[in-house]
C-alpha atoms as a PDB file:
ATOM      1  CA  UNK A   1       0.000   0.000   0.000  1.00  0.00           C
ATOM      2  CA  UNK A   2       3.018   2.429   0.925  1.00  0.00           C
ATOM      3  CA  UNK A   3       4.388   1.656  -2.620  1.00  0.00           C
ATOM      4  CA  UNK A   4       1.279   2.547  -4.412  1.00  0.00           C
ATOM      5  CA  UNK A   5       1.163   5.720  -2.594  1.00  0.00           C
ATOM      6  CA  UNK A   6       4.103   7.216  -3.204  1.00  0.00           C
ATOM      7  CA  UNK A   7       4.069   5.784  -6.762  1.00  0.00           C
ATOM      8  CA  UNK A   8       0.648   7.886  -7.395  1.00  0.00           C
ATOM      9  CA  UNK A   9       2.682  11.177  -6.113  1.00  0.00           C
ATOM     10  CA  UNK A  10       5.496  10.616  -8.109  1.00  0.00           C
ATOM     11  CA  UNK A  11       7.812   9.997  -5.512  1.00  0.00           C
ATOM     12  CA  UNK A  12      10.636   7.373  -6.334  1.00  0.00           C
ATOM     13  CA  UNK A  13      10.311   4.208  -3.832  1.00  0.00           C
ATOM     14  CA  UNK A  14      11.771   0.852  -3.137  1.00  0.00           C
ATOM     15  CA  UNK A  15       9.909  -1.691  -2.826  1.00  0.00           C
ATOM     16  CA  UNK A  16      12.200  -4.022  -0.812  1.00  0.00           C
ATOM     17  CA  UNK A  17      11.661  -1.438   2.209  1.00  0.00           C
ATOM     18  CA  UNK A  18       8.720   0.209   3.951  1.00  0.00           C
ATOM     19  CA  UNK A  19       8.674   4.179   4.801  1.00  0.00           C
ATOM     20  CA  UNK A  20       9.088   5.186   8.365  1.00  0.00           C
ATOM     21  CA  UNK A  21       6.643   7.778   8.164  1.00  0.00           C
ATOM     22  CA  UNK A  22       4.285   9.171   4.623  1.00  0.00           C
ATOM     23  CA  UNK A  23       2.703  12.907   5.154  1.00  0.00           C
ATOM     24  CA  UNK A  24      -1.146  12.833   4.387  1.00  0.00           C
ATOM     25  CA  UNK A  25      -0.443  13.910   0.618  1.00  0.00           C
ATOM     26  CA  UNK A  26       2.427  11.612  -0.049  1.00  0.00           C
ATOM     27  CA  UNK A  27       4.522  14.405  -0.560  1.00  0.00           C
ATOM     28  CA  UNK A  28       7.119  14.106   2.388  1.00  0.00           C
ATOM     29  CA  UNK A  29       8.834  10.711   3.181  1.00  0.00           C
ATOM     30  CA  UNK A  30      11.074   9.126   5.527  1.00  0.00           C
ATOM     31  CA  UNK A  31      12.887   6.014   5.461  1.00  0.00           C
ATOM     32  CA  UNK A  32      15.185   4.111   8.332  1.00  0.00           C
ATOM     33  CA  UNK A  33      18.490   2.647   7.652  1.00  0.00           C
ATOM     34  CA  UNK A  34      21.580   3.251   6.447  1.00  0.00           C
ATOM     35  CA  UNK A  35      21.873   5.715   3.818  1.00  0.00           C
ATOM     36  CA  UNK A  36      24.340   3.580   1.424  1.00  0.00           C
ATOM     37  CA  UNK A  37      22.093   0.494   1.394  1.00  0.00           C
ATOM     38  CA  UNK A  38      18.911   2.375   1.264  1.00  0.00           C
ATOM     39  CA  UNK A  39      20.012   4.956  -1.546  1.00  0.00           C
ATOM     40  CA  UNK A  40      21.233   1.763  -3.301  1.00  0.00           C
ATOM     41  CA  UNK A  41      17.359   0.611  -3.535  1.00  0.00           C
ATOM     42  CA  UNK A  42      15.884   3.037  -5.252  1.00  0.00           C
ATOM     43  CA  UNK A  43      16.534   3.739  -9.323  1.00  0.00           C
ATOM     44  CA  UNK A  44      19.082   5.963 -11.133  1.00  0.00           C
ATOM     45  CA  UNK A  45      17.999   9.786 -11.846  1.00  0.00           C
ATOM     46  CA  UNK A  46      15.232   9.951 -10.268  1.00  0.00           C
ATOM     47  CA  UNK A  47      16.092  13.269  -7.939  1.00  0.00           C
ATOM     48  CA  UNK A  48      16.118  16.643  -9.041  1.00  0.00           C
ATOM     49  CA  UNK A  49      18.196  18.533  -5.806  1.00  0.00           C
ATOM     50  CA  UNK A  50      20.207  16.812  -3.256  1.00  0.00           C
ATOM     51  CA  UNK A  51      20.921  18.395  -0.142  1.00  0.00           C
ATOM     52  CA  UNK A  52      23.583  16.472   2.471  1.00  0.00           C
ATOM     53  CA  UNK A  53      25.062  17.999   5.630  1.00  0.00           C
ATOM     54  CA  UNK A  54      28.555  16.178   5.218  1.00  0.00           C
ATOM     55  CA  UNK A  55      28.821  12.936   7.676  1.00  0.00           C
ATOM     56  CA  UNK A  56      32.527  12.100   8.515  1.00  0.00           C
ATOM     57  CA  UNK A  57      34.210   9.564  10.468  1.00  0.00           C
ATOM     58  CA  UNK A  58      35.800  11.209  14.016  1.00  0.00           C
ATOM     59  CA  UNK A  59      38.996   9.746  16.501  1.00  0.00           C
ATOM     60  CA  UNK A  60      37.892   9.971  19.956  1.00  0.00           C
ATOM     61  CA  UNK A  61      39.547   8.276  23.304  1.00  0.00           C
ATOM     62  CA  UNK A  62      40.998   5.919  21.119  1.00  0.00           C
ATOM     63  CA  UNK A  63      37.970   4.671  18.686  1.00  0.00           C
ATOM     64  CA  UNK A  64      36.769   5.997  15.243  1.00  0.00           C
ATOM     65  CA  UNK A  65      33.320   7.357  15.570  1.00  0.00           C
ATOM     66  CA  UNK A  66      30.983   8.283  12.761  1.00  0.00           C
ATOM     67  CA  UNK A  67      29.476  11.974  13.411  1.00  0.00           C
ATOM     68  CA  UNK A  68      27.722  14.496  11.858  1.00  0.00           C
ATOM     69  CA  UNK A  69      28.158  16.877  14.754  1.00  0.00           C
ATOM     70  CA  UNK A  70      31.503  16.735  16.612  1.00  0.00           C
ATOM     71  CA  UNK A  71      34.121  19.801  15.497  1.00  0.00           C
ATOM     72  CA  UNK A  72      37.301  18.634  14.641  1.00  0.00           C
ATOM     73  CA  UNK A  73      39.133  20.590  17.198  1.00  0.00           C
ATOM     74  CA  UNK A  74      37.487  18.601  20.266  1.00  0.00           C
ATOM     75  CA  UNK A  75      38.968  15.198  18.359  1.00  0.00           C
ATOM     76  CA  UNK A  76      41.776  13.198  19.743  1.00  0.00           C
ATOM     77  CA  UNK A  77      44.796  12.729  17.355  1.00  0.00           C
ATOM     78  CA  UNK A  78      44.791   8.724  17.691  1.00  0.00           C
ATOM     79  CA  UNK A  79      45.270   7.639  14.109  1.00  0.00           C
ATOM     80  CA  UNK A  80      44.125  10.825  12.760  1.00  0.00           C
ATOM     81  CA  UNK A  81      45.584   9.092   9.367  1.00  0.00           C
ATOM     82  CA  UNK A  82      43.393   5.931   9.341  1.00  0.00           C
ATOM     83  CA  UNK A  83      40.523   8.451  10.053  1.00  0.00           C
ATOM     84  CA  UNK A  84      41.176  10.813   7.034  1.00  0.00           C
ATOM     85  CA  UNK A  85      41.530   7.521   4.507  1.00  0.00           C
ATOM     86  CA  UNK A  86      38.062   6.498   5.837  1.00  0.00           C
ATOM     87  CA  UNK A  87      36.303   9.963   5.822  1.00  0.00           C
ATOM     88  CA  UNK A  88      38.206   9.852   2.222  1.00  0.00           C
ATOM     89  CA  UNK A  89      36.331   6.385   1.276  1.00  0.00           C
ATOM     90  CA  UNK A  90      33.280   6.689   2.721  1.00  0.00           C
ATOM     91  CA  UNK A  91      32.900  10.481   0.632  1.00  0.00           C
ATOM     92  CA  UNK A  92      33.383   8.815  -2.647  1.00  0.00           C
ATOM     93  CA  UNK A  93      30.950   6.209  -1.898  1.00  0.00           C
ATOM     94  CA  UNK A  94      28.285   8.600  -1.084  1.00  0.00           C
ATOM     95  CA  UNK A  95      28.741  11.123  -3.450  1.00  0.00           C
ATOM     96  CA  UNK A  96      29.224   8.298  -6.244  1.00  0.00           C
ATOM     97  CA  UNK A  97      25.537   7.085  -5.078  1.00  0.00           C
ATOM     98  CA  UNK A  98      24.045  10.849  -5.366  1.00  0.00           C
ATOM     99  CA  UNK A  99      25.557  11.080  -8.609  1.00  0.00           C
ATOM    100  CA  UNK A 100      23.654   7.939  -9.658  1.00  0.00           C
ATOM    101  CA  UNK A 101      20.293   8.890  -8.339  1.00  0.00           C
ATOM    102  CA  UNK A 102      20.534  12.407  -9.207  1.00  0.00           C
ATOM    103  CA  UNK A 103      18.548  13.536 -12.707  1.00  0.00           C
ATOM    104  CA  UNK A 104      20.791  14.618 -15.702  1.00  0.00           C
ATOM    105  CA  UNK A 105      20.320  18.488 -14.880  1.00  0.00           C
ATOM    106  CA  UNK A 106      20.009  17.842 -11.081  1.00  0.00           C
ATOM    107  CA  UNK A 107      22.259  19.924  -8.697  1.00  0.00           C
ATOM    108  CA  UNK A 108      23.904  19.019  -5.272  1.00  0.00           C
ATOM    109  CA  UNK A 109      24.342  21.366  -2.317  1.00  0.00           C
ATOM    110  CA  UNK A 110      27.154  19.925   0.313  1.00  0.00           C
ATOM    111  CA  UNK A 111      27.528  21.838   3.593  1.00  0.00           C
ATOM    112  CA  UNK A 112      30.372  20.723   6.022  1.00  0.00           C
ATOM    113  CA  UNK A 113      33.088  21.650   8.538  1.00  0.00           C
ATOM    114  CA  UNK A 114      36.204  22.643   7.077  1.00  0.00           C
ATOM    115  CA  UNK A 115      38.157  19.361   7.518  1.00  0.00           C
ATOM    116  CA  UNK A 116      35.356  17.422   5.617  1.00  0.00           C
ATOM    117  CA  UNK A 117      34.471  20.063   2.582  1.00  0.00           C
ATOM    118  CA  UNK A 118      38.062  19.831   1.211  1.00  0.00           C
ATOM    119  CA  UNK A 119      37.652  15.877   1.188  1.00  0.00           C
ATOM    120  CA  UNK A 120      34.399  16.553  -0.570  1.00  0.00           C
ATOM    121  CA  UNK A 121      35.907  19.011  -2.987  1.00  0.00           C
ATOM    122  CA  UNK A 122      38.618  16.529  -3.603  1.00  0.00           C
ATOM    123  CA  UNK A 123      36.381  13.757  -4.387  1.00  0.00           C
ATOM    124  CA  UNK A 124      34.127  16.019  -6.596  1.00  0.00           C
ATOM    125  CA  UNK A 125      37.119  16.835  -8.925  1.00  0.00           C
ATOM    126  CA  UNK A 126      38.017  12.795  -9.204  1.00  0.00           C
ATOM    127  CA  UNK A 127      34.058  11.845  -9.960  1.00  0.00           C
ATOM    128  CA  UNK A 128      33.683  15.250 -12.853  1.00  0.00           C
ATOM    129  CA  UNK A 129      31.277  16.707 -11.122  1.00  0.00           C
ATOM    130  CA  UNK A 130      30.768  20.810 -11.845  1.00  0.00           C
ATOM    131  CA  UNK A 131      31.448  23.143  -8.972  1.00  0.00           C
ATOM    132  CA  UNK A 132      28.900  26.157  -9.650  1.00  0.00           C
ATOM    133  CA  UNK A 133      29.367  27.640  -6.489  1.00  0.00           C
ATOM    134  CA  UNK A 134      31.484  28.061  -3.176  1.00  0.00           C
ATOM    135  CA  UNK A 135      28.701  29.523  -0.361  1.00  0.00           C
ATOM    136  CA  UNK A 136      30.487  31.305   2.406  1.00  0.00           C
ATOM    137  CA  UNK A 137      28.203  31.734   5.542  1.00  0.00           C
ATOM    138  CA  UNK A 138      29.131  34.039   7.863  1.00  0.00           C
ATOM    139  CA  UNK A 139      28.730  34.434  11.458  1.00  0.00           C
ATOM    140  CA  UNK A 140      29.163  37.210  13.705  1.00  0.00           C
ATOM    141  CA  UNK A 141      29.426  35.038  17.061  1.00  0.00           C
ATOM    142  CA  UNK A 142      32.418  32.056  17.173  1.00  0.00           C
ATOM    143  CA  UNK A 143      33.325  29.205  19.702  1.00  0.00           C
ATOM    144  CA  UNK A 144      36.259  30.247  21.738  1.00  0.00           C
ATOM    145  CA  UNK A 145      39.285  29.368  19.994  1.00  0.00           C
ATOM    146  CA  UNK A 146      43.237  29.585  20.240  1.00  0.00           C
ATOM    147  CA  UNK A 147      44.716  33.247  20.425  1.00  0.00           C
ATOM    148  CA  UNK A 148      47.050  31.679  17.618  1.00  0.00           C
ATOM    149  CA  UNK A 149      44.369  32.026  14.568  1.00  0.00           C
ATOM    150  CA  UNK A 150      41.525  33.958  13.408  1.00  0.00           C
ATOM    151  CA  UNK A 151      37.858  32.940  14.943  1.00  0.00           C
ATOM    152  CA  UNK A 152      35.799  30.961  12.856  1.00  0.00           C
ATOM    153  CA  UNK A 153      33.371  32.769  11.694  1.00  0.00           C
ATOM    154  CA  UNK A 154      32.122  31.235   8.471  1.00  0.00           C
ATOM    155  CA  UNK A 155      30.938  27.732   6.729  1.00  0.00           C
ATOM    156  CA  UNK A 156      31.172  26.667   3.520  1.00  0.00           C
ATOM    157  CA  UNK A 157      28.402  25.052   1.106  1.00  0.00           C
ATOM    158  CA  UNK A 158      28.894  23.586  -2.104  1.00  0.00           C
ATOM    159  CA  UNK A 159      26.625  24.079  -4.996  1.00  0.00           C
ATOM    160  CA  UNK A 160      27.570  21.448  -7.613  1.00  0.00           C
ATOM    161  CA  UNK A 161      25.970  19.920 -10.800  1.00  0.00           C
ATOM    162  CA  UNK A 162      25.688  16.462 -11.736  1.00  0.00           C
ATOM    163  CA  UNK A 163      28.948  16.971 -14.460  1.00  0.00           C
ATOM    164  CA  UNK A 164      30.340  19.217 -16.753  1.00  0.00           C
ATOM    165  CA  UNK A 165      27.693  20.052 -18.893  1.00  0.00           C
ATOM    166  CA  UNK A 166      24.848  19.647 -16.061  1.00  0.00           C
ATOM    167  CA  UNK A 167      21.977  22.561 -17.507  1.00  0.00           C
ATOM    168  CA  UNK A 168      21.240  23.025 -13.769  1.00  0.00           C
ATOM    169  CA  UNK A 169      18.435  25.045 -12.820  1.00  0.00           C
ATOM    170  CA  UNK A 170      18.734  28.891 -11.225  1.00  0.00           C
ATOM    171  CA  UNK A 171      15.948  30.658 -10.218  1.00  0.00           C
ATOM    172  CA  UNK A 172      17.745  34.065 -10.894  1.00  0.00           C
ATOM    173  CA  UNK A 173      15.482  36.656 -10.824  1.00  0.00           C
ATOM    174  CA  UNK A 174      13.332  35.621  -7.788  1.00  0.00           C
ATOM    175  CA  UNK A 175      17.425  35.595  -5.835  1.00  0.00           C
ATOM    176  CA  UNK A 176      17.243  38.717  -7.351  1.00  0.00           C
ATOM    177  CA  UNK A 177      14.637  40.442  -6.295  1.00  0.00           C
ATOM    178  CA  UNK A 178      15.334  38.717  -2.412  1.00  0.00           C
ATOM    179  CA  UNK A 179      18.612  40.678  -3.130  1.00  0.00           C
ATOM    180  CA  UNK A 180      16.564  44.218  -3.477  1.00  0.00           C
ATOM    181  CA  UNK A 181      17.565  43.770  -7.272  1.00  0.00           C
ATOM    182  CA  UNK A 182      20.533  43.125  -7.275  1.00  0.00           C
ATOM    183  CA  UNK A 183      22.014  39.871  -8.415  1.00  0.00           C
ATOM    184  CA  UNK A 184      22.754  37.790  -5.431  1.00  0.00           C
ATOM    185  CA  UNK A 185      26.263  37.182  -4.104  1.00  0.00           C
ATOM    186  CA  UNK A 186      27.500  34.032  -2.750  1.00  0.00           C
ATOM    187  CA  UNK A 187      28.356  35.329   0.962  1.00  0.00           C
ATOM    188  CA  UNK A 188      25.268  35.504   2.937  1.00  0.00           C
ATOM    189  CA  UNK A 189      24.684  35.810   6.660  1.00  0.00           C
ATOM    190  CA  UNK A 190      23.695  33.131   8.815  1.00  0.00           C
ATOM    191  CA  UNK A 191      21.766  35.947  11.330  1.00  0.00           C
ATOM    192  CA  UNK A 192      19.820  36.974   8.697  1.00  0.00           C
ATOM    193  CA  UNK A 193      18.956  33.618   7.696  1.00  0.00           C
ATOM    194  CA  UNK A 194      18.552  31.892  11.446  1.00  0.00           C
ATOM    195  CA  UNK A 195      15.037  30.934  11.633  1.00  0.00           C
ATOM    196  CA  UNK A 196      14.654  27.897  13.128  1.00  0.00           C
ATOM    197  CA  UNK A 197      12.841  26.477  16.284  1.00  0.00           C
ATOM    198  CA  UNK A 198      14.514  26.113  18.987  1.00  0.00           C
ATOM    199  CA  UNK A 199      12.395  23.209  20.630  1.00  0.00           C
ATOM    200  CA  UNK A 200      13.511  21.098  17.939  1.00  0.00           C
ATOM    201  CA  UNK A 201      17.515  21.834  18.152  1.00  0.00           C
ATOM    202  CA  UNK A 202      18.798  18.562  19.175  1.00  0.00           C
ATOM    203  CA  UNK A 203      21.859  18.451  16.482  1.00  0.00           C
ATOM    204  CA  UNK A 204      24.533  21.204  17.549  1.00  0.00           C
ATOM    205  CA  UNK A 205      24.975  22.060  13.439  1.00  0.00           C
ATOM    206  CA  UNK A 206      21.124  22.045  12.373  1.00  0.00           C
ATOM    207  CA  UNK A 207      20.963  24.726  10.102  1.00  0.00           C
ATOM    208  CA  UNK A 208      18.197  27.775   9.645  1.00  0.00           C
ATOM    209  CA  UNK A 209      14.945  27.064   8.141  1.00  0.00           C
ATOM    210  CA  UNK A 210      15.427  30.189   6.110  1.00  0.00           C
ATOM    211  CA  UNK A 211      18.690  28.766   4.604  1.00  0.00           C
ATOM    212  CA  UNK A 212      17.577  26.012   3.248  1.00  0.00           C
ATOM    213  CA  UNK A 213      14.543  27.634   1.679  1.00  0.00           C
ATOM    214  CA  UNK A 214      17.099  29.792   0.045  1.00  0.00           C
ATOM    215  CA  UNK A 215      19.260  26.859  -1.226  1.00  0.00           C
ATOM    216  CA  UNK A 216      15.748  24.635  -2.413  1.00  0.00           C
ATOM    217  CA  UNK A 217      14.248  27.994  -4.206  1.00  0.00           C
ATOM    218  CA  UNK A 218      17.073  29.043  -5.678  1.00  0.00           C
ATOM    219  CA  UNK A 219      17.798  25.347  -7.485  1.00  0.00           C
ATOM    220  CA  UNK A 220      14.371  23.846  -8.147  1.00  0.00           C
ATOM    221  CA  UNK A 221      10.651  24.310  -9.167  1.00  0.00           C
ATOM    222  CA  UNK A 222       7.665  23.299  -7.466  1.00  0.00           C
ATOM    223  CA  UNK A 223       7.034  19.701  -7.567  1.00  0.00           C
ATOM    224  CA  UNK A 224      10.521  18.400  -8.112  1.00  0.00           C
ATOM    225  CA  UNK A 225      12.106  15.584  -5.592  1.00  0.00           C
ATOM    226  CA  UNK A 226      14.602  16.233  -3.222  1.00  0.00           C
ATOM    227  CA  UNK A 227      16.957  13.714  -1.529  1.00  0.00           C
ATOM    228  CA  UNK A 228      18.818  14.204   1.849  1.00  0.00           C
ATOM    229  CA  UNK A 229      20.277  11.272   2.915  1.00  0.00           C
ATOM    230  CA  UNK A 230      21.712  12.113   5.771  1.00  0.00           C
ATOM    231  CA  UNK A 231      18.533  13.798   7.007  1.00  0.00           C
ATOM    232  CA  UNK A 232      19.433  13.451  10.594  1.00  0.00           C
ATOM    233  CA  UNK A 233      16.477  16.328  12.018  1.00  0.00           C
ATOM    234  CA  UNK A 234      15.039  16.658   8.260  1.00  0.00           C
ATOM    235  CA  UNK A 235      15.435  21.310   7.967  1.00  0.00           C
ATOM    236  CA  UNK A 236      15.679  20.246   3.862  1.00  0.00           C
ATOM    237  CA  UNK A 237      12.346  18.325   4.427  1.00  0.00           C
ATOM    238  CA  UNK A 238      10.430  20.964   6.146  1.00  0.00           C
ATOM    239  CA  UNK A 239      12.034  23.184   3.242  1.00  0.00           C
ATOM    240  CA  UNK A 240      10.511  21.241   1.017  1.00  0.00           C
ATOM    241  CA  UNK A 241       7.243  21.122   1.980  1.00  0.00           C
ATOM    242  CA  UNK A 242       7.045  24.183   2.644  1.00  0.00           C
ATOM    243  CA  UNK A 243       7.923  25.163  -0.963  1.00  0.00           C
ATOM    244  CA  UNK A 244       5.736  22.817  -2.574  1.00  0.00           C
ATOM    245  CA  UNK A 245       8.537  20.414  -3.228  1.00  0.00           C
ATOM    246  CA  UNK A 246       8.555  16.971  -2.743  1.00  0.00           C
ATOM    247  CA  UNK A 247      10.793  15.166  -0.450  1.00  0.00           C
ATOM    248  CA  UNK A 248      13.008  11.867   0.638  1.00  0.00           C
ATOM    249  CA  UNK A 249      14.442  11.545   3.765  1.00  0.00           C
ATOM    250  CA  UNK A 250      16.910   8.901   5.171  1.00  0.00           C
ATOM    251  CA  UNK A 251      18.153   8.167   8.534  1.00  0.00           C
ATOM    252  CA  UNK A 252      19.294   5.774  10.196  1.00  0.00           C
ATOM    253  CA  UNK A 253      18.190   6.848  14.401  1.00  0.00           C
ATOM    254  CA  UNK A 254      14.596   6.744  14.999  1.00  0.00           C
ATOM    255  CA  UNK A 255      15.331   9.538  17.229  1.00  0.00           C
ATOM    256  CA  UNK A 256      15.940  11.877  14.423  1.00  0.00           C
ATOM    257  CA  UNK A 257      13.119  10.547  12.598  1.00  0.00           C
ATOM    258  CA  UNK A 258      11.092  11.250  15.631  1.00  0.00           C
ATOM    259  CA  UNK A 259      12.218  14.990  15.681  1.00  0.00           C
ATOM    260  CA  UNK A 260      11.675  15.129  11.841  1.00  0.00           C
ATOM    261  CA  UNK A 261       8.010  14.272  12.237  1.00  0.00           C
ATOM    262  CA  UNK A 262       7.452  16.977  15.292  1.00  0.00           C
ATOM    263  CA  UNK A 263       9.168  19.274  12.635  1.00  0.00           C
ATOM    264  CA  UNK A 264       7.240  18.538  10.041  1.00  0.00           C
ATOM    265  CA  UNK A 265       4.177  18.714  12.155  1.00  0.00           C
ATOM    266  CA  UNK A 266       5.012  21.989  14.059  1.00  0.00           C
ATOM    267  CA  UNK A 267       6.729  24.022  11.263  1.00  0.00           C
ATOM    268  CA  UNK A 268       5.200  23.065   7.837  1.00  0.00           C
ATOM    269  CA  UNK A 269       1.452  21.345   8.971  1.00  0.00           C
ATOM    270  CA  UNK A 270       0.883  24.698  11.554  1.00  0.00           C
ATOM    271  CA  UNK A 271       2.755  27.209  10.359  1.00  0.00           C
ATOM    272  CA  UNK A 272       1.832  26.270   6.315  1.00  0.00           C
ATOM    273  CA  UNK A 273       3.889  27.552   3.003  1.00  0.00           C
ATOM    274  CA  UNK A 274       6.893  29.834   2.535  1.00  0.00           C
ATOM    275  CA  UNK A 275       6.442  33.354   1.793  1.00  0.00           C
ATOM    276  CA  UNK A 276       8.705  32.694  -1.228  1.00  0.00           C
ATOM    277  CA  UNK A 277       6.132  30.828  -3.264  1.00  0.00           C
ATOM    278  CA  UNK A 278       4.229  34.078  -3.390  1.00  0.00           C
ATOM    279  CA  UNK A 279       7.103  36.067  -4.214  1.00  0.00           C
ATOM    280  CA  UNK A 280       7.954  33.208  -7.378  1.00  0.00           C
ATOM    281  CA  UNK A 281       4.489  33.306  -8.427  1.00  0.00           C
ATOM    282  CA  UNK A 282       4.382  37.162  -8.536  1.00  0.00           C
ATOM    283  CA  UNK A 283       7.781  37.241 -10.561  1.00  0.00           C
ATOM    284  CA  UNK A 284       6.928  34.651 -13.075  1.00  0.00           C
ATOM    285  CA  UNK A 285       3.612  36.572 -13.726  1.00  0.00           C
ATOM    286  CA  UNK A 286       5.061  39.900 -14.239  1.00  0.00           C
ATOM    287  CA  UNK A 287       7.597  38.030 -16.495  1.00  0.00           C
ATOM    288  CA  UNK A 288       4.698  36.208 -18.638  1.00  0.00           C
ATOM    289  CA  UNK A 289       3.116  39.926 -18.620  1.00  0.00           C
ATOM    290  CA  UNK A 290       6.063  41.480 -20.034  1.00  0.00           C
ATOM    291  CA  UNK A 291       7.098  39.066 -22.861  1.00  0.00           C
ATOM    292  CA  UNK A 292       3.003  38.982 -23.741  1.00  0.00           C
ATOM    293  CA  UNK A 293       3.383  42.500 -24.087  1.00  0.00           C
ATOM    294  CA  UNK A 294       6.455  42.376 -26.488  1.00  0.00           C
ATOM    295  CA  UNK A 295       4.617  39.878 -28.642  1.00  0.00           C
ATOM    296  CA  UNK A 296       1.954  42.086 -29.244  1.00  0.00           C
ATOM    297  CA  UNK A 297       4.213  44.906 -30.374  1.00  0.00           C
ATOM    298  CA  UNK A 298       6.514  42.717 -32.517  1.00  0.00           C
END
């Protein structure tokens, strides 16, 4: 029943495993496991974004740990080069497998701490993927940190197409007119972006509603499928929904899934749709009005 479901909303699915949870219209969809095997079920080029908050393998009191949430600074150096060979490995593997399932003109957007992005830029180079952009995101507050550096006061994302000749989508003038007209730049501010509930902050690096609105708007139309695989508290899903995009979500701790549900529930059922789906609507009509009018003078 599950299957036929999310076959009616379009919505990739494989059959050899259940959902943990289907929204009322089919449109939002968890699954439990681990992401590999489970993004290994489902068929090639069938997604039209990705969105993955960068998991990497961690040394701490002596064992490797996989984490999505630990800074590198608070890691012990046990073995520290067993643990970049694995966070190495395990990249390519992950990023080979969103390659597969991603759509000819599909795009990815990687976030990650700075040890992990430069393995992901690394491995996007060796697979031909195309780097469109570098997203700094700045910060104005910092975790204490040595008087021998700078603070950290920024993040990277990665906005990437599926390879060289990817005819990825950009939604440039509605990040145009959120820019007050002017075309957008790829630095933008994380206050200006944080949005999200607090009650539902369980992951120290869950990122602003707001953001990923930004990042889902900016790269897709309504009704196109978006992946995160590592979905941990599921900010792309409520994104999603709230954009009239349609959404996969994998993770492998209940827990999360839990918190993704009370998200989805408190932030997208309650609150309902972005304010940016009006703004898109009102461009793209006062761009249909415009060329209408230059076909009836031509």
């Amino acid at each position: 029943m599950a299957e036929t479901f999310l076959k009616s909303s379009c919505i990739p699915c494989p059959e050899e495993l259940a959902p943990y949870f289907i929204s009322r219209n089919k449109h939002f969809v968890l699954y439990q496991g681990e992401s590999l095997k489970v993004m290994k079920l489902f068929p090639s080029e069938c997604f039209d974004m990705i969105f993955v908050d960068a998991p990497f393998f961690i040394s701490k009191r002596g064992k490797v740990h996989f984490s999505q949430d630990i800074p590198f600074e608070k890691q012990s150096k046990w073995n520290r080069t067993e643990v970049h060979q694995r966070n190495y490995d395990f990249t390519k593997k992950w990023l080979s497998e969103c390659q597969r399932l991603m759509k000819p003109n599909a795009s990815i957007w990687i976030s990650g701490i700075n040890e992990i992005i430069h393995i992901v830029g690394c491995v996007l180079a060796e697979l031909d993927f195309k780097i469109l952009n570098g997203i700094t995101l700045t910060k104005t507050s910092s975790p204490k940190q040595s008087f021998r550096c700078f603070a950290d006061a920024s993040r990277t994302i990665l906005w990437v197409g599926r390879h060289k000749k990817c005819k990825h989508t950009f939604n440039y003038k509605l990040m145009k007119f959120l820019n007050n007209g002017k075309q957008m730049k790829s630095v933008w501010s994380l206050e200006e972006l944080a949005s999200t509930d607090k009650r539902f902050k369980k992951q120290t690096a869950i990122k602003p509603l707001a953001l990923l609105e930004r990042i889902i708007a900016a790269s897709t139309h309504e009704d196109d499928i978006i992946l995160s695989p590592f979905t941990r508290s599921s900010t792309a899903g409520v994104a999603s929904s709230r954009l009239k995009r349609k959404f996969v979500g994998i993770e492998q701790e209940p827990e999360y899934l839990d918190i993704s549900i009370k998200r989805y529930k408190k932030e997208f059922l309650k609150y309902g749709y972005s304010n940016l789906l009006n703004i898109e609507k009102r461009i793209d009509n006062h761009y249909k009005n415009t060329e209408s009018s230059l076909t009836l003078f031509s």
